[in-house]
Protein backbone atom coordinates (compact mmCIF):
# COMPACT_ATOMS: atom_id res chain seq x y z
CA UNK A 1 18.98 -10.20 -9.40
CA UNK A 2 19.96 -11.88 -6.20
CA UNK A 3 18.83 -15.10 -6.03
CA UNK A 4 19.43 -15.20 -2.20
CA UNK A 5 16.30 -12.42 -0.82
CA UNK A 6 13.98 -14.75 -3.60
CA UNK A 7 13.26 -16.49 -0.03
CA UNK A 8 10.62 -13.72 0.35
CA UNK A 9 8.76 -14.86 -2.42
CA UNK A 10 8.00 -17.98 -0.34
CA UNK A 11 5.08 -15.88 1.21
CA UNK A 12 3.84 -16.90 -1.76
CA UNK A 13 2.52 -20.37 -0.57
CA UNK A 14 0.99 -19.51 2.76
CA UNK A 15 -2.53 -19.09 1.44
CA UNK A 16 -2.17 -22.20 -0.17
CA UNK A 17 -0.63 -23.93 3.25
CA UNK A 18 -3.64 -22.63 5.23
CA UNK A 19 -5.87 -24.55 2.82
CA UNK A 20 -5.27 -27.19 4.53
CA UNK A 21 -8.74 -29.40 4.62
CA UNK A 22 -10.16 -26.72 2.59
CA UNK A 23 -9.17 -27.01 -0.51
CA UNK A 24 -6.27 -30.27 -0.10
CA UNK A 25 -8.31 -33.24 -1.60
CA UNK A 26 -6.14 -35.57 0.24
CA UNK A 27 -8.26 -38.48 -1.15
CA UNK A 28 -7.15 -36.90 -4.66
CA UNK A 29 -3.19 -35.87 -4.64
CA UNK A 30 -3.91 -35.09 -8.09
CA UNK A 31 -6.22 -31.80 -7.77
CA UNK A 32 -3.96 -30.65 -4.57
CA UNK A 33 -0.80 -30.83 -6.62
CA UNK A 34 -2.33 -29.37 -9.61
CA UNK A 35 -2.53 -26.31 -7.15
CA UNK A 36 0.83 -26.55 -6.15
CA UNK A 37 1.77 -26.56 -9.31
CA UNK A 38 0.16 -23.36 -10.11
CA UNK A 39 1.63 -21.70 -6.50
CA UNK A 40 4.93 -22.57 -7.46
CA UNK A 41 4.52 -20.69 -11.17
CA UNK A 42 3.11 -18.06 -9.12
CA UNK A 43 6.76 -18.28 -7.07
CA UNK A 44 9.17 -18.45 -10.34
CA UNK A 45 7.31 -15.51 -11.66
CA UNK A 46 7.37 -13.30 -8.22
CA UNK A 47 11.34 -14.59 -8.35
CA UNK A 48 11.42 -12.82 -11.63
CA UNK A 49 9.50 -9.46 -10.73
CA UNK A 50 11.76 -9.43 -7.76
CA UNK A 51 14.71 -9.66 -10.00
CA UNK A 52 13.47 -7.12 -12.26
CA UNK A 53 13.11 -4.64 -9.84
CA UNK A 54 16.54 -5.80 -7.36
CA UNK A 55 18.14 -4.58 -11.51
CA UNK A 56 16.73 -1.16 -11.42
CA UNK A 57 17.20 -0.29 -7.66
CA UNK A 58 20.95 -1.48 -7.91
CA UNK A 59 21.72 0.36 -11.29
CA UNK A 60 19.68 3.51 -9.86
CA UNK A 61 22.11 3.29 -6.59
CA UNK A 62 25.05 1.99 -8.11
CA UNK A 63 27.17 5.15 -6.74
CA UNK A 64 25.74 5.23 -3.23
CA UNK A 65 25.89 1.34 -3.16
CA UNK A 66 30.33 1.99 -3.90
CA UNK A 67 30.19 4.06 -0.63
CA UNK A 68 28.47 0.89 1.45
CA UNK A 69 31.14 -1.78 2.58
CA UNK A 70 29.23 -4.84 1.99
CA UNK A 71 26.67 -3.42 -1.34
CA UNK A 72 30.33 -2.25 -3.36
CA UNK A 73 30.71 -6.01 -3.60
CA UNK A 74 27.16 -6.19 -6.43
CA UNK A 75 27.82 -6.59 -9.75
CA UNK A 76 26.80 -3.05 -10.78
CA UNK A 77 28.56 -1.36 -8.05
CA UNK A 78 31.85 -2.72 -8.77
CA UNK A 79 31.58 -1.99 -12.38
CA UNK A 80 30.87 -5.63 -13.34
CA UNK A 81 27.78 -4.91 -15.00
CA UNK A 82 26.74 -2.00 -17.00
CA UNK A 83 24.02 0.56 -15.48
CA UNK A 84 22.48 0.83 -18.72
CA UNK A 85 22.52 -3.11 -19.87
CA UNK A 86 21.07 -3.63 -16.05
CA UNK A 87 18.39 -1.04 -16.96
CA UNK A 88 17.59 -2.43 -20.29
CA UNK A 89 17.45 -6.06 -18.74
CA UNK A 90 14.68 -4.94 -15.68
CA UNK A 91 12.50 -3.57 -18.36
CA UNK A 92 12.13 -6.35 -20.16
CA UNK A 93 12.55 -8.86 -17.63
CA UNK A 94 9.68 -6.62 -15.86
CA UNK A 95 7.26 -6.55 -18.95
CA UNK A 96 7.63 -10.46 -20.43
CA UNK A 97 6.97 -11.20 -16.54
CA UNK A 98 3.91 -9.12 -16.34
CA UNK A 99 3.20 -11.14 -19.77
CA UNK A 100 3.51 -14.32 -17.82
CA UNK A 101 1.37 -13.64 -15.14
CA UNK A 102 -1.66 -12.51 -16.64
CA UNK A 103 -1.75 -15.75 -18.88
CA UNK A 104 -2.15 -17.49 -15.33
CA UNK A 105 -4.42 -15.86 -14.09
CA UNK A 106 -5.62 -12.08 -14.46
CA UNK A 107 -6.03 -11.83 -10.60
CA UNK A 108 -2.48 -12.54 -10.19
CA UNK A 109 -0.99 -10.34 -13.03
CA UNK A 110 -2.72 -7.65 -11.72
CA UNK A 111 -1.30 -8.13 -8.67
CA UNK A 112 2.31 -8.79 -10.35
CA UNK A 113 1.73 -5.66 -12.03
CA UNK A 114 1.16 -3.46 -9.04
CA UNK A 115 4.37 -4.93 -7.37
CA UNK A 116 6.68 -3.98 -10.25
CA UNK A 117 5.05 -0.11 -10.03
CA UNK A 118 5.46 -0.08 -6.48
CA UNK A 119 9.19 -1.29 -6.58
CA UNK A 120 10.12 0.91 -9.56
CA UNK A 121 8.46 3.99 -7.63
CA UNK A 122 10.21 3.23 -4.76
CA UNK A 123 13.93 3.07 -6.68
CA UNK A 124 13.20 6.16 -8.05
CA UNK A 125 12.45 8.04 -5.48
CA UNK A 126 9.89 6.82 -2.91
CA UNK A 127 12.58 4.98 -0.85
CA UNK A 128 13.93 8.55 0.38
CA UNK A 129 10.76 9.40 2.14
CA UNK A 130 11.32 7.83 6.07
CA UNK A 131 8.90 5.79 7.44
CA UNK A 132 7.44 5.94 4.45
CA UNK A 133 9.61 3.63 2.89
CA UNK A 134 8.85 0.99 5.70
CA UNK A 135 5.68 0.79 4.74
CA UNK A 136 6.42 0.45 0.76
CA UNK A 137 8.44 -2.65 1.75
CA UNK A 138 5.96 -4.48 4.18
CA UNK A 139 3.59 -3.70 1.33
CA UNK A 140 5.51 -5.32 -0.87
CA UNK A 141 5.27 -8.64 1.57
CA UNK A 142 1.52 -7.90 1.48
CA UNK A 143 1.32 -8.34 -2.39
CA UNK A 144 3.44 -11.26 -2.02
CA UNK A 145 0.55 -12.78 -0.08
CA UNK A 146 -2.15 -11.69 -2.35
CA UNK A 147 -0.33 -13.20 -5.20
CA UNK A 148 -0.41 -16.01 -3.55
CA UNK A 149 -4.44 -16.55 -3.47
CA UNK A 150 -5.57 -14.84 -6.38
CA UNK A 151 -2.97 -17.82 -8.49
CA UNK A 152 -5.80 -20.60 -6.14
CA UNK A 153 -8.81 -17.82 -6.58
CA UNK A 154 -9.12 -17.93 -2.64
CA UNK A 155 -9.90 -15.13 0.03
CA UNK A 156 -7.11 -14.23 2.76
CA UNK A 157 -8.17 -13.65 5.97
CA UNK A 158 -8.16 -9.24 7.10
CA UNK A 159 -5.74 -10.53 9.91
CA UNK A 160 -2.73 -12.46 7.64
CA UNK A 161 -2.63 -9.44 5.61
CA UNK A 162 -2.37 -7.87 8.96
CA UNK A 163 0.12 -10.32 10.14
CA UNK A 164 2.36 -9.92 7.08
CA UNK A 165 2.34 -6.64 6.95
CA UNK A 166 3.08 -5.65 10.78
CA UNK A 167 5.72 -8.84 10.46
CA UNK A 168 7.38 -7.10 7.29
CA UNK A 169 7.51 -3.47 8.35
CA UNK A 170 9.35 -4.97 11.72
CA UNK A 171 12.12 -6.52 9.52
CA UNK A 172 12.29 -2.86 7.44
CA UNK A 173 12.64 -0.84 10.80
CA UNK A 174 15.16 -3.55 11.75
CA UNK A 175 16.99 -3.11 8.35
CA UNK A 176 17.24 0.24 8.74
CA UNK A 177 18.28 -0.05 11.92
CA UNK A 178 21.39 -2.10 11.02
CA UNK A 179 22.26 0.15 7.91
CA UNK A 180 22.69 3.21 9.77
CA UNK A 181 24.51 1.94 13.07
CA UNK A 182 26.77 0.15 10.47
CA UNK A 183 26.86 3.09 8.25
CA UNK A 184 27.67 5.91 10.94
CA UNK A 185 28.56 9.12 9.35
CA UNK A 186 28.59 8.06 6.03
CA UNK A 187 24.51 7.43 6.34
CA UNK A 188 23.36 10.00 3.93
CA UNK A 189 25.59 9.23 1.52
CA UNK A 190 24.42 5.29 1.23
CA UNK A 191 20.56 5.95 1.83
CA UNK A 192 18.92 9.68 1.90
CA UNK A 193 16.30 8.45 4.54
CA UNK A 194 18.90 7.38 7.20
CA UNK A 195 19.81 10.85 8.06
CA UNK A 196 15.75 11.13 9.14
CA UNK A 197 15.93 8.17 11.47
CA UNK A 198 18.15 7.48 14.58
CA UNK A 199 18.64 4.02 16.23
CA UNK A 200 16.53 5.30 19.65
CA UNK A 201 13.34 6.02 17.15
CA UNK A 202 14.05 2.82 15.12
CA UNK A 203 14.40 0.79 18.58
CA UNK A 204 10.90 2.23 19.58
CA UNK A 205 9.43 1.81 15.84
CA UNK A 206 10.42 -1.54 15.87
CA UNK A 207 9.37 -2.23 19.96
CA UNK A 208 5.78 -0.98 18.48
CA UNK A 209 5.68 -2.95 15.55
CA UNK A 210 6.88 -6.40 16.78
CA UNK A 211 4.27 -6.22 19.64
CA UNK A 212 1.49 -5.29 16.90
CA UNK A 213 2.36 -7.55 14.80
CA UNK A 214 2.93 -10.89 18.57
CA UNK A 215 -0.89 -9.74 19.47
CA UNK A 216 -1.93 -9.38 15.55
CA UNK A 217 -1.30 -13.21 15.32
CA UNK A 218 -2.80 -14.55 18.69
CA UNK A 219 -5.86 -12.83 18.23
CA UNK A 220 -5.35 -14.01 14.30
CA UNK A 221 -5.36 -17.77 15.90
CA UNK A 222 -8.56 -17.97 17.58
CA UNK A 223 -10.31 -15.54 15.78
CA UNK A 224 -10.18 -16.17 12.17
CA UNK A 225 -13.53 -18.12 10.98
CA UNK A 226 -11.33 -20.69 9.26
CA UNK A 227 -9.56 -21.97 11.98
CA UNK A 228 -10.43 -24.65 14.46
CA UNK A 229 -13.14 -23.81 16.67
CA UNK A 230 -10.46 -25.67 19.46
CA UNK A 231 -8.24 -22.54 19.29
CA UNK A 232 -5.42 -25.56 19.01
CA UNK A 233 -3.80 -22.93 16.25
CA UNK A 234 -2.31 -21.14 19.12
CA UNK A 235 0.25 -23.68 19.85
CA UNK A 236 2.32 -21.68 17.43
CA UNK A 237 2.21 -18.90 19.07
CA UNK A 238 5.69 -19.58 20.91
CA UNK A 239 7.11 -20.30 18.14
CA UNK A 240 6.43 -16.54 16.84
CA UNK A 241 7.42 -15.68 19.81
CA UNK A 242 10.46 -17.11 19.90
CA UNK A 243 11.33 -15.74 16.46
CA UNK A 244 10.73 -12.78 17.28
CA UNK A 245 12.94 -12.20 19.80
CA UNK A 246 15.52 -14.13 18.24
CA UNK A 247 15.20 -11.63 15.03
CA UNK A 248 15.61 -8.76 17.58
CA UNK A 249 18.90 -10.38 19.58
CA UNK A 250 20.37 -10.99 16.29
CA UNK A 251 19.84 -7.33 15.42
CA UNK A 252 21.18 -5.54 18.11
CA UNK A 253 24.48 -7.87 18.07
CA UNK A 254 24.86 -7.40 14.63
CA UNK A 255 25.02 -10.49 13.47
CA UNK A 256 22.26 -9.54 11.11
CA UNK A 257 19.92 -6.89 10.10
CA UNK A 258 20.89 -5.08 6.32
CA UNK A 259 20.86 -8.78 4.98
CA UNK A 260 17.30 -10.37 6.76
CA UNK A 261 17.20 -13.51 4.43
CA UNK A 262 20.57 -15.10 5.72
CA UNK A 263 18.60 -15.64 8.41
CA UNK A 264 16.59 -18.24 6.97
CA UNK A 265 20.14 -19.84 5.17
CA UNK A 266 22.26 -19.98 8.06
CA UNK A 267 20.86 -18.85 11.78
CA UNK A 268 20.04 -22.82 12.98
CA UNK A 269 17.71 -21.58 15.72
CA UNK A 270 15.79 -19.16 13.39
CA UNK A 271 15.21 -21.98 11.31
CA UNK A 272 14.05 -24.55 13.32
CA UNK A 273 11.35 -22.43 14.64
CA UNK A 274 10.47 -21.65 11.58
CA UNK A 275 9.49 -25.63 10.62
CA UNK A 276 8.31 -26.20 13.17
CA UNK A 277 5.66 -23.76 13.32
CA UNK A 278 5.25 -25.15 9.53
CA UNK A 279 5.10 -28.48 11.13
CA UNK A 280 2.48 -27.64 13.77
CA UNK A 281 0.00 -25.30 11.92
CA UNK A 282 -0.20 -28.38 9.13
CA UNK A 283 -0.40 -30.83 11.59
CA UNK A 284 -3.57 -28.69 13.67
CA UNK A 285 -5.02 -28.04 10.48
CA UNK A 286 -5.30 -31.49 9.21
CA UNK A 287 -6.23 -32.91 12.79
CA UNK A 288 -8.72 -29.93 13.74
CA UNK A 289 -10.05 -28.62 10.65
C-alpha cells in the first residue's frame, strides 16, 4: 500500500491552512480543532483510497514491475504477496473506504469516489496513453485538494487548483523522466508509454510546466480575493522558487525522480523550504488577513 507516497495525501490540509482568519476561531481552539479533526479523517481515508488503488496498479504490473531494478523489490513483484489476494484486498479496501467517506460528508465521498475510478482506470489501461497519463496523475493531486474543502464545506480558489495541478503534472513529467533514462532499453518493457516519450521532450514538457505552474502562483499571491490586499503573500514566492529548481537539480543528477516523496523524508534543503513557506504563508495570513 506504501505508506511512504501517503505524503501526497497531505494536500489534503491546504484548504484548511489557507483558512487562516477565515474560518480559525483562534479565540475558540475548540471549533478550529473540531475542523482539524475532520481534515485529518479526510487524510486517513485518502491514505486508504491511495492504498487501495497503489494494490491494484502493483498486482496489474506485477510482471513489468520484476523487469524494473528498484519496483522487483514490492511485495507483489517478488512473489511475496499474491496478485489475486492483492486484488481481492483493493476492492474491498476501495469500497468500505468509499463507505467511510460518504458518512463524513457526501461532498467528500463523492470526491473519494471519483479518485478510486480515476486510479483504477488508469491501472488498467489509461496509464499507457503519453501525456495523457501526466495529466491523470496531476489530476489526481487536484482531487486531493478538493477533498480537502468539501470535508470543511469551503470554496478553493480557480488558481490553487491551478497551482496543484501545473505543480503535479511537473513532478509526473519529471517521473517519467527519471524512469526512462534509468530504464534505457528496457523502457517498454517496464511502462508502455516510455517508448512515446524521450528525455529532450520530457526536458521541454517539464521546462513548460514548471514555469506555468512559478507564474501560476505569483499571480495566485496577489490576485486571489482572499489574500491580503498588502500582496505580503508573495514573500513565498522564493521559496517556490527555490523548490523548484532544487526538484529539477535533483532530477537531472539522479538523485531522485521515479521515487518524488523521498524528497520530503530525506533531501534537508527540500524540506526546509518547504516549512518555511508553511511558516511564512501562516504567519502573513494571521498578521495580514
Amino acid at each position: 500500500m506504501r505508506p511512504r507516497q501517503w505524503t501526497k495525501n497531505l494536500l489534503v490540509f491546504l484548504p484548511f491552512l489557507f483558512t487562516v482568519n477565515d474560518l480559525w476561531t483562534l479565540g475558540e481552539p475548540g471549533e478550529t480543532w473540531g475542523l482539524f479533526g475532520q481534515v485529518g479523517a479526510a487524510f486517513g481515508l485518502l491514505c486508504a483510497a491511495s492504498g487501495a488503488a497503489y494494490l491494484f496498479n502493483d498486482a496489474r504490473d506485477a510482471e513489468r514491475d520484476r523487469a524494473n531494478p528498484v519496483k522487483m523489490h514490492r511485495p507483489i513483484a517478488s512473489g511475496e504477496l499474491a496478485v489475486p489476494l492483492a486484488v481481492a484486498l483493493a476492492i474491498v479496501i476501495a469500497i468500505v473506504v468509499s463507505l467511510l467517506s460518504f458518512m463524513l460528508d457526501a461532498r467528500f465521498g463523492a470526491v473519494v469516489v471519483a479518485y478510486l475510478v480515476i486510479q483504477f482506470a488508469y491501472s488498467l489501461g489509461l496509464k499507457n496513453l503519453a501525456v495523457l497519463d501526466a495529466f491523470i496523475v496531476a489530476f489526481g493531486f487536484v482531487l486531493r485538494v478538493e477533498a480537502g474543502a468539501a470535508v470543511i464545506d469551503v470554496p478553493v480558489s480557480p488558481w490553487l487548483y491551478l497551482c496543484t495541478g501545473l505543480g503535479a503534472m511537473f513532478i509526473a513529467l519529471a517521473k517519467r523522466r527519471s524512469e526512462l533514462a534509468r530504464a534505457g532499453e528496457s523502457a517498454r518493457i517496464q511502462r508502455d508509454a516510455l517508448e512515446s516519450y524521450s528525455i529532450p521532450a520530457l526536458d521541454q514538457f517539464m521546462g513548460i510546466v514548471g514555469t506555468s505552474a512559478l507564474v501560476s502562483y505569483a499571480l495566485y499571491t496577489f490576485t486571489a480575493e482572499n489574500m491580503p490586499d498588502n500582496y505580503a503573500m508573495m514573500l513565498t514566492i522564493p521559496f517556490l522558487v527555490y523548490g523548484l529548481f532544487r526538484y529539477i537539480h535533483l532530477v537531472h543528477t539522479g538523485t531522485v525522480g521515479e521515487t518524488p516523496e523521498e524528497i520530503i523524508l530525506s533531501d534537508w534543503p527540500m524540506i526546509a523550504a518547504i516549512a518555511l513557506w508553511l511558516v511564512v504563508s501562516v504567519g502573513v495570513l494571521l498578521v495580514f488577513r
